[in-house]
Protein backbone atom coordinates (compact mmCIF):
# COMPACT_ATOMS: atom_id res chain seq x y z
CA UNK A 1 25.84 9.24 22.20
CA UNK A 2 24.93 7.94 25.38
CA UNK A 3 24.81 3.75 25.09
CA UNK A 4 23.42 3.08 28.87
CA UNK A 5 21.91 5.92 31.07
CA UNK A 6 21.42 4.92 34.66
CA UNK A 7 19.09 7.91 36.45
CA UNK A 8 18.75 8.44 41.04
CA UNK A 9 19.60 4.57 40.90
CA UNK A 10 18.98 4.10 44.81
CA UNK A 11 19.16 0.39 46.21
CA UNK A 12 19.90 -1.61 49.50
CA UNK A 13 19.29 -4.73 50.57
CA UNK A 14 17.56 -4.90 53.89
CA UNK A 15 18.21 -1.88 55.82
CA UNK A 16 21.70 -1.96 54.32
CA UNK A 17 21.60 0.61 51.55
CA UNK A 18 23.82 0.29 48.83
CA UNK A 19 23.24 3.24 46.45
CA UNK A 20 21.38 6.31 47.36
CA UNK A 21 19.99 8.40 44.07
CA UNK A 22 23.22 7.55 41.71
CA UNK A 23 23.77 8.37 38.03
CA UNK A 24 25.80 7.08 35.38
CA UNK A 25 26.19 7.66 31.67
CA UNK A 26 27.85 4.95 29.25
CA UNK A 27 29.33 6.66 25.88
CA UNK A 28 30.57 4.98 22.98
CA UNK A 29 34.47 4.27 23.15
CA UNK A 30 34.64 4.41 27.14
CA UNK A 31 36.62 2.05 29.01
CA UNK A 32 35.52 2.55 31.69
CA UNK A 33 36.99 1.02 35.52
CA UNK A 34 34.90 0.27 38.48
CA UNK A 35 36.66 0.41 41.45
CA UNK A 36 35.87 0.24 45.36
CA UNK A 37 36.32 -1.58 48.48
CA UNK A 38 34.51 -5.30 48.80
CA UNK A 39 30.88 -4.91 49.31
CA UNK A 40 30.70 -1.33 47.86
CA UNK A 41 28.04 -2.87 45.00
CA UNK A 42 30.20 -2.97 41.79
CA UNK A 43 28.96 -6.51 40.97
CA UNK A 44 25.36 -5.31 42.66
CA UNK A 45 25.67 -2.05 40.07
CA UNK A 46 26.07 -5.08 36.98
CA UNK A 47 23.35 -7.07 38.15
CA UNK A 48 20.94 -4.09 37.89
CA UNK A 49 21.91 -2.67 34.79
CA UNK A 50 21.91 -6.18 32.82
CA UNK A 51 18.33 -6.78 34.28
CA UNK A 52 19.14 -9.56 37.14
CA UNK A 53 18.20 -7.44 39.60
CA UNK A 54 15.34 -4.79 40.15
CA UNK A 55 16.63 -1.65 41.97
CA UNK A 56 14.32 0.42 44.82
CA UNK A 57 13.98 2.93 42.67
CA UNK A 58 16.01 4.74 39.54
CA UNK A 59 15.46 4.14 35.55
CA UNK A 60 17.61 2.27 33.87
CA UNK A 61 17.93 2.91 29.62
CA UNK A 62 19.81 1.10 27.15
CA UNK A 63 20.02 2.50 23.49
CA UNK A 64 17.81 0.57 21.26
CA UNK A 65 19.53 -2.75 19.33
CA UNK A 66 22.71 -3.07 21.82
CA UNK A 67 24.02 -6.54 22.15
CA UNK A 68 25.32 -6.91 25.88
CA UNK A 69 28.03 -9.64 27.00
CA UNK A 70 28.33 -10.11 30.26
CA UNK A 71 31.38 -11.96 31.93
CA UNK A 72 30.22 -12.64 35.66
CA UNK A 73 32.48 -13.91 38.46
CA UNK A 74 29.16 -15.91 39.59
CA UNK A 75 28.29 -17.47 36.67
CA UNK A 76 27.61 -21.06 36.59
CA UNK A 77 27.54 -23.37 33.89
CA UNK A 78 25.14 -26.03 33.65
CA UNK A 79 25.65 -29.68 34.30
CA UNK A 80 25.82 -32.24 31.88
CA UNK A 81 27.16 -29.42 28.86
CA UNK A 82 29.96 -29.72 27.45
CA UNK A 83 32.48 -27.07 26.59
CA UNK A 84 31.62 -27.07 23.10
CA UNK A 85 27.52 -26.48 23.64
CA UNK A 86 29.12 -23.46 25.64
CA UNK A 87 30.83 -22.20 23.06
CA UNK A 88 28.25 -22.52 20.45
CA UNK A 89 25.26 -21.26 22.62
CA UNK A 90 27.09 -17.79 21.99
CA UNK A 91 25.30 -18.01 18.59
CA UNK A 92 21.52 -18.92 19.86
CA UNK A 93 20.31 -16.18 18.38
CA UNK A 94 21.39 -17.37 14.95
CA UNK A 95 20.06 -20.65 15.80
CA UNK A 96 16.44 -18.70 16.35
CA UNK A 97 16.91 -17.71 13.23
CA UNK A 98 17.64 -20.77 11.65
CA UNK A 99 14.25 -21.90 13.58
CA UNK A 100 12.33 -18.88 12.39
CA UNK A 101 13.73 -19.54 8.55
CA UNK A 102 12.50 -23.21 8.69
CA UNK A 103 9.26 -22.19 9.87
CA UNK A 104 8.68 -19.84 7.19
CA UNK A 105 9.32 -22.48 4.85
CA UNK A 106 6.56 -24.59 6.28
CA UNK A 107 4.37 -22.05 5.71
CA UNK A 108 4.98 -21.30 1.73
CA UNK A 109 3.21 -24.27 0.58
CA UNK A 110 -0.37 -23.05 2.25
CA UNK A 111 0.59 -19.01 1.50
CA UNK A 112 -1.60 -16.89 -1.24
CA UNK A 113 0.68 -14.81 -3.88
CA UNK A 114 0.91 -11.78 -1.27
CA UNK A 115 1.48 -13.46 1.64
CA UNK A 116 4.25 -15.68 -0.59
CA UNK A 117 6.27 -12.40 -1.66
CA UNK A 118 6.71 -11.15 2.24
CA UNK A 119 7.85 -14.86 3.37
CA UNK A 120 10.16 -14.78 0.27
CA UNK A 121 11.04 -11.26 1.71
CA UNK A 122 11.32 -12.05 5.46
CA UNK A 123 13.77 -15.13 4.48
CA UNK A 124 16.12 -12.99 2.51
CA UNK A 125 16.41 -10.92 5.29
CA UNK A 126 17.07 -13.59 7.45
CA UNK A 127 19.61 -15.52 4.95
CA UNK A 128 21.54 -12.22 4.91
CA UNK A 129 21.60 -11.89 9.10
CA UNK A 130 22.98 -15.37 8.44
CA UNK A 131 25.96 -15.25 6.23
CA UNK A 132 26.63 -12.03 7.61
CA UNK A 133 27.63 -13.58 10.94
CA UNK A 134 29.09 -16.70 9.42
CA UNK A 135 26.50 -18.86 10.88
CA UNK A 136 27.43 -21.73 7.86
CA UNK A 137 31.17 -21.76 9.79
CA UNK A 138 30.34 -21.35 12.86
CA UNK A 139 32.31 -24.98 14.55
CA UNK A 140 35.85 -23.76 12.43
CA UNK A 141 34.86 -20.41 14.36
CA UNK A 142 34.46 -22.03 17.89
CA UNK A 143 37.51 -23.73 17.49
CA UNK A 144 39.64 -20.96 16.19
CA UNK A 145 38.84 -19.49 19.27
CA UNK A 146 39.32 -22.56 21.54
CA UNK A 147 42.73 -23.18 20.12
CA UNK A 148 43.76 -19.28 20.96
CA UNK A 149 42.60 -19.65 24.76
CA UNK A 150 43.80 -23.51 24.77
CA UNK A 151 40.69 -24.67 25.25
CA UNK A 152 41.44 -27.37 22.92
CA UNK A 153 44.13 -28.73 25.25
CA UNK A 154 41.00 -29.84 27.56
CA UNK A 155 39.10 -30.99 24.73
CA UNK A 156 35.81 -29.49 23.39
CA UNK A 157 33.72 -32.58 24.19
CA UNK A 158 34.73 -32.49 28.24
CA UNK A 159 31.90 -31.90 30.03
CA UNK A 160 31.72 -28.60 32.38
CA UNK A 161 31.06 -29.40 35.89
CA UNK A 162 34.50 -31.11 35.85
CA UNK A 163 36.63 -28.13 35.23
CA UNK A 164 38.99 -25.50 37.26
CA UNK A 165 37.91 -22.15 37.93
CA UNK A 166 40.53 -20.98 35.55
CA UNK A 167 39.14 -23.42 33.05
CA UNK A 168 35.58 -22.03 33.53
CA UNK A 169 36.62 -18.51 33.74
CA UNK A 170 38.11 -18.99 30.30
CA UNK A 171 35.47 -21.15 28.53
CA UNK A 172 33.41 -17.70 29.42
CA UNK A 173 35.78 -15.57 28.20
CA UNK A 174 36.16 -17.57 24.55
CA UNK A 175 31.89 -17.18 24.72
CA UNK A 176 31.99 -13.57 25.02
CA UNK A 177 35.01 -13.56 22.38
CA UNK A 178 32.37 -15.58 20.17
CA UNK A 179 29.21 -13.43 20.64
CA UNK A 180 31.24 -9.95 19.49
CA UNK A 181 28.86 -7.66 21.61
CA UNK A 182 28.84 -3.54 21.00
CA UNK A 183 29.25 -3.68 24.94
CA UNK A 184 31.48 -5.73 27.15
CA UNK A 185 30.74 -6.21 31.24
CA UNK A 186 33.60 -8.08 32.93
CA UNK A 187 33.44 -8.80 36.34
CA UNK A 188 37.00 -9.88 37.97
CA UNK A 189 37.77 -11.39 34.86
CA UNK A 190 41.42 -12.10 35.92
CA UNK A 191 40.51 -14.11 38.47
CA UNK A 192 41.76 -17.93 38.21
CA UNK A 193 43.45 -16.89 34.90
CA UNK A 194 46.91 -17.66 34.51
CA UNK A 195 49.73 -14.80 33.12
CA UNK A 196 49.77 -15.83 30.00
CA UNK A 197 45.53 -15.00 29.14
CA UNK A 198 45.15 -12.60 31.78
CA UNK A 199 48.30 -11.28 29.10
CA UNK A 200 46.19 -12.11 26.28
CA UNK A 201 42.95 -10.14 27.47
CA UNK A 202 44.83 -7.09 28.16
CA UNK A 203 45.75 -6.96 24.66
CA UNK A 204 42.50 -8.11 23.42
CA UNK A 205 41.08 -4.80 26.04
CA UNK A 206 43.63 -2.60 24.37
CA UNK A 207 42.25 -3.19 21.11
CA UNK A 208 38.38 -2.95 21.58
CA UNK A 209 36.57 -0.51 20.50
CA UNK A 210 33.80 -0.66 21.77
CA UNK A 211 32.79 0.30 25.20
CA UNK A 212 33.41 -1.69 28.05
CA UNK A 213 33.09 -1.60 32.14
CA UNK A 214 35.63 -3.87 33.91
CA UNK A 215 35.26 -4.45 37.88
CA UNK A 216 39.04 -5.39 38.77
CA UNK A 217 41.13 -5.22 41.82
CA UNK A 218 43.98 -6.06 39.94
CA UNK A 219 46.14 -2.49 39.25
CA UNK A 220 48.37 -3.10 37.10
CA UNK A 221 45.77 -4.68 34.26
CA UNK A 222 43.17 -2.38 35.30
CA UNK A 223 45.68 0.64 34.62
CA UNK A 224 46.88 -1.15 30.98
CA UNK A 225 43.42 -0.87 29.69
CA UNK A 226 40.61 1.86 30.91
CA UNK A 227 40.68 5.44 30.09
CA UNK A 228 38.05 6.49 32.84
CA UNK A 229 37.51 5.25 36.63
CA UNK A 230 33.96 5.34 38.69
CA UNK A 231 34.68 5.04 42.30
CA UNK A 232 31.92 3.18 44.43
CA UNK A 233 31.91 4.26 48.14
CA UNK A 234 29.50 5.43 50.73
CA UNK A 235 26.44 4.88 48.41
CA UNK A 236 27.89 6.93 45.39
CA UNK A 237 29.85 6.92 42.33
CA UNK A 238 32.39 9.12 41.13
CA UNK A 239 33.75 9.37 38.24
CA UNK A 240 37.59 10.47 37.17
CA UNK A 241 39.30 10.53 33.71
CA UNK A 242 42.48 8.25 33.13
CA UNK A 243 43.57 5.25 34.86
CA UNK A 244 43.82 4.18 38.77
CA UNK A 245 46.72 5.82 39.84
CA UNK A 246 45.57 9.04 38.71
CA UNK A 247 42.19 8.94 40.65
CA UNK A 248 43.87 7.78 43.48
CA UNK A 249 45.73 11.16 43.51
CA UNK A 250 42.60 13.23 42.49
CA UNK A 251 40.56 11.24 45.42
CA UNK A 252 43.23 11.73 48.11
CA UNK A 253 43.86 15.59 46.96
CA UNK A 254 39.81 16.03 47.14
CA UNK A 255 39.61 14.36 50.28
CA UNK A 256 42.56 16.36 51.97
CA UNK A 257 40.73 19.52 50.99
CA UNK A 258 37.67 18.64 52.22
CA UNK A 259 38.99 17.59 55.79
CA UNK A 260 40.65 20.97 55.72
CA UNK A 261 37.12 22.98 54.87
CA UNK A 262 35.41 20.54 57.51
CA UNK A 263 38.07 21.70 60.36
CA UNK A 264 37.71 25.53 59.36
CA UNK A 265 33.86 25.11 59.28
CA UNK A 266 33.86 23.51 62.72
CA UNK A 267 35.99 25.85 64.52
CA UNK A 268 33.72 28.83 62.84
CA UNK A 269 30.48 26.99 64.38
CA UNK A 270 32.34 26.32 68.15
CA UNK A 271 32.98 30.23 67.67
CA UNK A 272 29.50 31.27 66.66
CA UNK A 273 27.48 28.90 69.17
CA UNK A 274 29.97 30.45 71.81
CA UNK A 275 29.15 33.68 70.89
CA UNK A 276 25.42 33.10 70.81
CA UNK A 277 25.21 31.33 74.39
CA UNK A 278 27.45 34.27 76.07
CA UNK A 279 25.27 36.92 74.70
CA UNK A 280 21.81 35.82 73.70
CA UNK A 281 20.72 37.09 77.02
CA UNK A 282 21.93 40.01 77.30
CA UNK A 283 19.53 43.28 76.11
CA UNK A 284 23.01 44.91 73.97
CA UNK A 285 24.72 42.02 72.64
CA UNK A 286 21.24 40.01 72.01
CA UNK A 287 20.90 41.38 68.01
CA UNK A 288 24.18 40.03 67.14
CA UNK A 289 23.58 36.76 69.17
CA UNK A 290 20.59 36.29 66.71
CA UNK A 291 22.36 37.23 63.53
CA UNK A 292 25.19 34.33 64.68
CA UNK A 293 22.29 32.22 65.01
CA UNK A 294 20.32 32.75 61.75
CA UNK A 295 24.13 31.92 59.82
CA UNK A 296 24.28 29.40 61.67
CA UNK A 297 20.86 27.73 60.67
CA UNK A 298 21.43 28.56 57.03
CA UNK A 299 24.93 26.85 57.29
CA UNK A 300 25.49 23.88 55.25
CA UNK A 301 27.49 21.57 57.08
CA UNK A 302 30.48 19.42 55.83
CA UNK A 303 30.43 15.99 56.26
CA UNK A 304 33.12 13.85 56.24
CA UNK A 305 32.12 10.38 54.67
CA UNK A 306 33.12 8.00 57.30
CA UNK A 307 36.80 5.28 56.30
CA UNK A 308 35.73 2.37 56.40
CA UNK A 309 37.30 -0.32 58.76
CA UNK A 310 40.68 -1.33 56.96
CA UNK A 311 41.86 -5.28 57.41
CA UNK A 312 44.37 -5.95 59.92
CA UNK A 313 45.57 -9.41 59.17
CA UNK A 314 47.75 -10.69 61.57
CA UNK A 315 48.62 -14.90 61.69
CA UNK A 316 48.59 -16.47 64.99
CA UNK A 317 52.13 -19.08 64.97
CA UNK A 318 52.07 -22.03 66.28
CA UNK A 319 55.28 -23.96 68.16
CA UNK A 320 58.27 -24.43 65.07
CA UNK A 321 57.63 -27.63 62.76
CA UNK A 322 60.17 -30.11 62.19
CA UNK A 323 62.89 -29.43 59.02
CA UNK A 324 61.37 -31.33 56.34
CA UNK A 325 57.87 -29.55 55.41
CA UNK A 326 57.02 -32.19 52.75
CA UNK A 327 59.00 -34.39 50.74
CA UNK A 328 57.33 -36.63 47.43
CA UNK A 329 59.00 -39.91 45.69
CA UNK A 330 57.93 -40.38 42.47
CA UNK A 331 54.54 -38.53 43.13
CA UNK A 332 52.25 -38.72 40.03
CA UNK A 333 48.99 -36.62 40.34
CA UNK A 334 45.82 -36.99 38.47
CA UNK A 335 42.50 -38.04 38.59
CA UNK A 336 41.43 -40.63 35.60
CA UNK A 337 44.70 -39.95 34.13
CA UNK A 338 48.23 -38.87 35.10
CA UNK A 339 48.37 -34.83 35.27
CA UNK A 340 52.40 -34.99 36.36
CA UNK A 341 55.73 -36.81 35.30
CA UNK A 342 56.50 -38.38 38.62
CA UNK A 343 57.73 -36.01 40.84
CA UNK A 344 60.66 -35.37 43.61
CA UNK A 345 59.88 -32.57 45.70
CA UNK A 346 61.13 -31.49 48.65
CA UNK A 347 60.55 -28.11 51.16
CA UNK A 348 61.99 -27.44 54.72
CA UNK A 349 60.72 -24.98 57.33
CA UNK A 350 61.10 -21.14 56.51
CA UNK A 351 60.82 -21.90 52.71
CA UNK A 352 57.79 -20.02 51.29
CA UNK A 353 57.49 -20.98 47.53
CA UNK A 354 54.70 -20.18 44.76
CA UNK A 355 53.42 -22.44 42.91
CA UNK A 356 52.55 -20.72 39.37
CA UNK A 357 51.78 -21.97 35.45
CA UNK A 358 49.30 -21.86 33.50
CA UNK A 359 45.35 -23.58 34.56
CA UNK A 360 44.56 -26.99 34.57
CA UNK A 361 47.81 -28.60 34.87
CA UNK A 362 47.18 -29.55 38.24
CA UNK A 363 48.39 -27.12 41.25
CA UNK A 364 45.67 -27.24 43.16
CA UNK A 365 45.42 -30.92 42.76
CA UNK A 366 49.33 -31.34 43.54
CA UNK A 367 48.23 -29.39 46.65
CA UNK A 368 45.50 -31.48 47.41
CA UNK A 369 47.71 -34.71 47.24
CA UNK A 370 50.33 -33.40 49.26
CA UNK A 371 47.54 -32.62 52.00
CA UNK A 372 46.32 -35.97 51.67
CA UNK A 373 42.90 -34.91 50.31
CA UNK A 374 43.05 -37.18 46.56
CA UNK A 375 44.72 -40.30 46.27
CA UNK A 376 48.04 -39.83 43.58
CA UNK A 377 47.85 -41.88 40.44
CA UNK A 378 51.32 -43.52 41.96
CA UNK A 379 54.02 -42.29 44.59
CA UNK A 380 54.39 -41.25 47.94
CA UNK A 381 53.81 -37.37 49.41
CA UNK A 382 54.55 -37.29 52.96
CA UNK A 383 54.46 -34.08 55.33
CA UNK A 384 56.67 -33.46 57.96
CA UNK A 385 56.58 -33.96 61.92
CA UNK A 386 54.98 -30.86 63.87
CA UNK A 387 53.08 -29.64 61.85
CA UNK A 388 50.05 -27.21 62.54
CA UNK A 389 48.64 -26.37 58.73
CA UNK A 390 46.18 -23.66 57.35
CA UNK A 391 44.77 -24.35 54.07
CA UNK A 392 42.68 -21.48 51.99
CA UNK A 393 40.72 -23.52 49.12
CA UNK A 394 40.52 -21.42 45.85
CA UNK A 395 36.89 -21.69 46.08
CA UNK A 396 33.90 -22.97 48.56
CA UNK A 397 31.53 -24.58 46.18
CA UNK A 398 28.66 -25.26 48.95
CA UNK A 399 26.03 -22.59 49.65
CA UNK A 400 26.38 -21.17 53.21
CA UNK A 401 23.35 -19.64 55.06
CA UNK A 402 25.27 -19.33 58.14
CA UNK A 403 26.35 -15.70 59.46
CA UNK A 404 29.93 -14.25 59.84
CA UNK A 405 29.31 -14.64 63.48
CA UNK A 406 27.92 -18.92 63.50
CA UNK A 407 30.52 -19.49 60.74
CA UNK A 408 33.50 -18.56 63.16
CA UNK A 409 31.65 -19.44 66.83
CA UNK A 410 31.28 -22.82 65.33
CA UNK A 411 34.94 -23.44 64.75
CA UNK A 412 36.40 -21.44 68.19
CA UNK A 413 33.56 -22.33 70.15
CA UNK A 414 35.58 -20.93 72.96
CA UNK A 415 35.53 -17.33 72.11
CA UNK A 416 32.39 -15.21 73.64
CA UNK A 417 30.39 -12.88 70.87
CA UNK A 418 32.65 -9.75 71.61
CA UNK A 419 35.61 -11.38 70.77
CA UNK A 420 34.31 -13.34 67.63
CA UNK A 421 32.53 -9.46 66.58
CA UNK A 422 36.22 -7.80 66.63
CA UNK A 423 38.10 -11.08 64.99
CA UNK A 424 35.77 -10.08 62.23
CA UNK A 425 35.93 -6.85 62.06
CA UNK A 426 39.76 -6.69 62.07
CA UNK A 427 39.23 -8.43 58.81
CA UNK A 428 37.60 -5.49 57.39
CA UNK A 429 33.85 -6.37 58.33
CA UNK A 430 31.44 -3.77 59.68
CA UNK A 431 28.86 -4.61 61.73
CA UNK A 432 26.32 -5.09 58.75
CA UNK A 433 28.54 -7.51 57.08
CA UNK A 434 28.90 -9.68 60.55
CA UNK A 435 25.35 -9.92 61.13
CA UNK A 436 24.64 -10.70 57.50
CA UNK A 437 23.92 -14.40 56.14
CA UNK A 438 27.49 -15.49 54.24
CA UNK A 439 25.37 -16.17 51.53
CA UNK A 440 24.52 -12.54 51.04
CA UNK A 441 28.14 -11.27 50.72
CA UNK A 442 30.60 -10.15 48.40
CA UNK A 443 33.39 -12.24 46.82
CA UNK A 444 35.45 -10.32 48.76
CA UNK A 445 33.39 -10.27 51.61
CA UNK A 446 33.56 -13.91 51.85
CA UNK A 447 37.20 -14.30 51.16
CA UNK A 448 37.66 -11.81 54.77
CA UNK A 449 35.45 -14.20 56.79
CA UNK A 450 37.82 -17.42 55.62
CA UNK A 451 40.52 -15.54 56.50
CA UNK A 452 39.34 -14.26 59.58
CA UNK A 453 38.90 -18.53 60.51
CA UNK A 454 42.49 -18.78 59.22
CA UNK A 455 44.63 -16.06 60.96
CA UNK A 456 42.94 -16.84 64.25
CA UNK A 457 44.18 -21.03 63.99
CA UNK A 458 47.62 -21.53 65.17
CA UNK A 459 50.39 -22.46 62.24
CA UNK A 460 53.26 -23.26 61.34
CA UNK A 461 52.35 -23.90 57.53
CA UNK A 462 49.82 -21.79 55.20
CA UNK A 463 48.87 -23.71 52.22
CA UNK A 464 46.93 -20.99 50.18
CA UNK A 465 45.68 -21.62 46.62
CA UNK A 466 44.47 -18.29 44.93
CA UNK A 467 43.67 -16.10 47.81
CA UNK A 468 44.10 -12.93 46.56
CA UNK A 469 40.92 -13.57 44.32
CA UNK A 470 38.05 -11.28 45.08
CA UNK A 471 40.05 -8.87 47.43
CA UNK A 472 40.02 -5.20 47.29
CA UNK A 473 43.50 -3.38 47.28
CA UNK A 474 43.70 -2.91 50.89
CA UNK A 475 43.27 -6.43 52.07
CA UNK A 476 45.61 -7.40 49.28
CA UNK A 477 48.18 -4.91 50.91
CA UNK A 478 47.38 -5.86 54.31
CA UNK A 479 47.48 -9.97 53.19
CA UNK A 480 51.28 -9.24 51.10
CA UNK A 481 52.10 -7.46 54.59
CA UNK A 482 50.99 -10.33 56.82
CA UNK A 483 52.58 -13.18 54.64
CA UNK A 484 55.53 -11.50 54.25
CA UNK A 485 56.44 -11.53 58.42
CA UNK A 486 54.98 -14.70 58.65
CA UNK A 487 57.87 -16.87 60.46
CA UNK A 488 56.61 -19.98 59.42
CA UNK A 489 56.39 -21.96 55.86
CA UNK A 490 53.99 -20.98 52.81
CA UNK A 491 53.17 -22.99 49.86
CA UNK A 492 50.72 -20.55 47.50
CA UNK A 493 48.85 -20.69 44.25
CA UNK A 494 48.85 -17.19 42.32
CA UNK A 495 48.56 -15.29 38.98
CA UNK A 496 50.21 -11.78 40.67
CA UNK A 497 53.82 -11.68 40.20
CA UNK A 498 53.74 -8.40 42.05
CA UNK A 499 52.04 -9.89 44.48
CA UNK A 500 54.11 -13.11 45.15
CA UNK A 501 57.52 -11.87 44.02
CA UNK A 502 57.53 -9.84 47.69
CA UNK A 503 56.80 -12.94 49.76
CA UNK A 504 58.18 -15.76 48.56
CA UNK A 505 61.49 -17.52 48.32
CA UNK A 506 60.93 -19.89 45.72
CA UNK A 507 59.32 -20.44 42.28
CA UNK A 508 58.34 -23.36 41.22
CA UNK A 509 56.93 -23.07 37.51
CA UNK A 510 54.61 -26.32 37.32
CA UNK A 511 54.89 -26.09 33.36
CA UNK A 512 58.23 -27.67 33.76
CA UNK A 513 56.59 -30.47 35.31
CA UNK A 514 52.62 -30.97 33.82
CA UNK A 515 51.81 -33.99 31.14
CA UNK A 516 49.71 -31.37 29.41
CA UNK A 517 50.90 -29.87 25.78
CA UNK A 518 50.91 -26.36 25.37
């Protein structure tokens, strides 16, 4: 039984189309992948099937009585809430309910006999919807599931705007967790989470049984827990059966083949328009010159969808720092209150070490102190002499309305419009996306243009917290690639062992060092 049905979906934005007359069918069971480069529309595709967004044209159908949960990488949580009115807005509906049930009440004192027994009626039903979904528990509930994601560790009553992406990312997740929908939409859900719950969501995937489409560039969990793969690119979707690696063998077999028929087909149309212009003219040969001619009107041409641009990322290096990269005495981090024993680091030039453990217990604010960006609780962090650094924040809250080309003019004002047009499309960009308001791009999209500003600054130091977030499979090959012959010194923030483990040359497991109980 089909559970979504998505019919000639066509959509753009501007005179940048997006999808042109696409299909898709959801069936019960199907775990279903969405994979394709940044800016392909997999979180566009969401948007329009959950109702955000109104396509051109195309029908969308859910089955009647589906409850939807939808994990987006956008979502925002609203100021002043704390993680506990989060968690127990996953049961509004129940709350409606409550409303509806109180209501009905009111009315039984004014009701005749009839209209008595179908109140009496309507309430039952309602008291069963009720108990059914433990509504009377439902605070022992929330924190059941709080104390699984460690939620608890942050406490229930902080309030939201406060929090780490991580921390956001799984407040969401524990929400979803919470509402038990038939069907689960997860966009980049790994994103700021740590190993151990991007662990604990695999095997919560595993186990689901109802449907649910994932949009992940991460392989390895994306392969661990989908049976099917649709395949954005060039305005369509194609769909595969198993996991990533075996599409990627199906696509590149398909895609050989076709390359092969488009060759043969274009030698047989040299030879037939050959033919036709040597002997159209003449009285004997002019019969077959037409015949050539007619096949080659009725021939339907192959067309080869074009590659897009791949990312070449390449880091411009600046003169060699001094020895010492950064060095801390007794460096406690924190904001209100101390997120770090004190601390005695040290790092010299050519070291390139990742900084990993689980969210919240302060890496991106140990980075941030060591930068000189928040004041430590108590201690010293001093950087070394020489030094020419390149930071990539985990995420730019401010809305940009600038495009890819102001955003990079205005910080190398000496580079003319052809050069800042091919910085950015090294990076992957096409000409669409460089002429396009930030604003109006991918995750993805926008992690390429901040590291377009990054590999064009001179370094000797890359300070990178989470960049790996939001980029497709290429980039993240192409950014391994670049980091790993990178002469000078790295200090990154990731979740990807098999990402990390290949460029760095030192682990430092912040778990070892955090205030926080886990």
């Amino acid at each position: 039984m089909s559970i979504l049905t998505v019919q000639n979906l066509t959509h753009g934005f501007g005179d940048r189309a997006i999808f042109n007359d696409v299909s898709f069918r959801l069936l019960k069971g199907e775990h279903i992948g969405f994979v394709g480069a940044n800016g392909e529309g997999k979180s566009t595709f969401m948007n329009i099937i959950t109702g955000k967004l109104q396509p051109d044209e195309g029908k969308i159908e859910w089955s009647k009585n589906v409850r939807v949960g939808y994990l987006d990488q956008h979502a925002v949580l609203q100021r002043g809430t704390t993680i506990r009115d989060v968690l127990r807005s996953a049961f509004q509906y129940l709350f409606d309910m409550e409303t509806e049930m109180n209501q009905i009440c009111e009315k039984m004192g004014d009701a005749t006999p009839e209209e008595l027994e179908k109140l009496l009626e309507d309430m039952g039903t309602i008291q069963e919807v009720l108990t059914n979904n433990d509504f009377y528990v439902i605070d022992a509930k929330v924190e059941e599931i709080a104390r699984g994601l460690g939620l608890d560790d942050i406490g229930l009553d902080r309030e939201v705007q406060d929090l780490s992406g991580g921390q956001r990312t799984k407040i969401l997740l524990a929400k979803l967790l919470l509402e038990k929908p038939d069907i689960l939409l997860l966009d980049e859900p790994t994103n700021y989470l740590d190993e151990q719950h991007i662990e604990w969501l695999k095997r919560y995937l595993q186990e689901y049984e109802n449907a649910f489409i994932l949009i992940s560039h991460d392989i390895p969990f994306l392969n661990s827990v989908i049976n099917l793969i649709y395949h954005m690119a060039n305005q369509e979707l194609g769909r595969y059966v198993g996991d990533y690696d075996n599409f990627v063998n199906i696509y590149e077999a398909k895609k050989s083949q076709l390359e092969s028929a488009y060759k043969r087909q274009q030698q047989e149309i040299s030879d037939l328009k050959d033919f036709v212009a040597r002997n159209k003219a003449r009285v004997s040969t002019r019969n077959m010159a037409m015949s050539r001619q007619k096949k080659l009107d009725k021939m339907e041409v192959i067309e080869l969808a074009k590659d897009k641009p791949k990312p070449t990322f390449n880091f411009k290096e600046s003169r060699a720092s001094g020895k010492v990269i950064l060095e801390t005495k007794n460096l406690v981090i924190g904001y209100d209150e101390p997120l770090s024993r004190p601390l005695d680091l040290y790092m010299e030039r050519g070291q390139k070490i990742a900084l990993v453990g689980a969210n919240g217990i302060g890496k991106t604010t140990l980075m941030r102190s060591i930068l000189g960006e928040i004041k430590p609780i108590s201690g010293d962090a001093r950087l070394g002499d020489y030094l020419q650094t390149g930071y990539f924040e985990q995420e730019m809250k401010k809305v940009n309305y600038n495009t890819c080309i102001e955003e990079v003019w205005n910080e190398f004002p000496s580079l003319n419009q052809f050069e800042v047009r091919a910085a950015l499309a090294r990076c992957g960009l096409t000409t669409k996306h460089i002429e396009s308001k930030i604003e109006v791009l991918s995750g993805g999209e926008k992690a390429k243009v901040r590291l377009c500003k990054l590999i064009n600054r001179d370094t000797n130091l890359l300070v990178l917290d989470e960049p790996t977030n939001h980029l497709d499979v290429d980039a993240k090959d192409e950014l391994k690639r670049a980091l790993q012959e990178y002469k000078g010194s790295i200090l990154i923030i990731c979740h990807e062992p098999e990402f990390y483990n290949d460029v760095v040359t030192d682990v430092w497991n912040c778990e070892s060092w955090t205030t926080k109980v886990f």
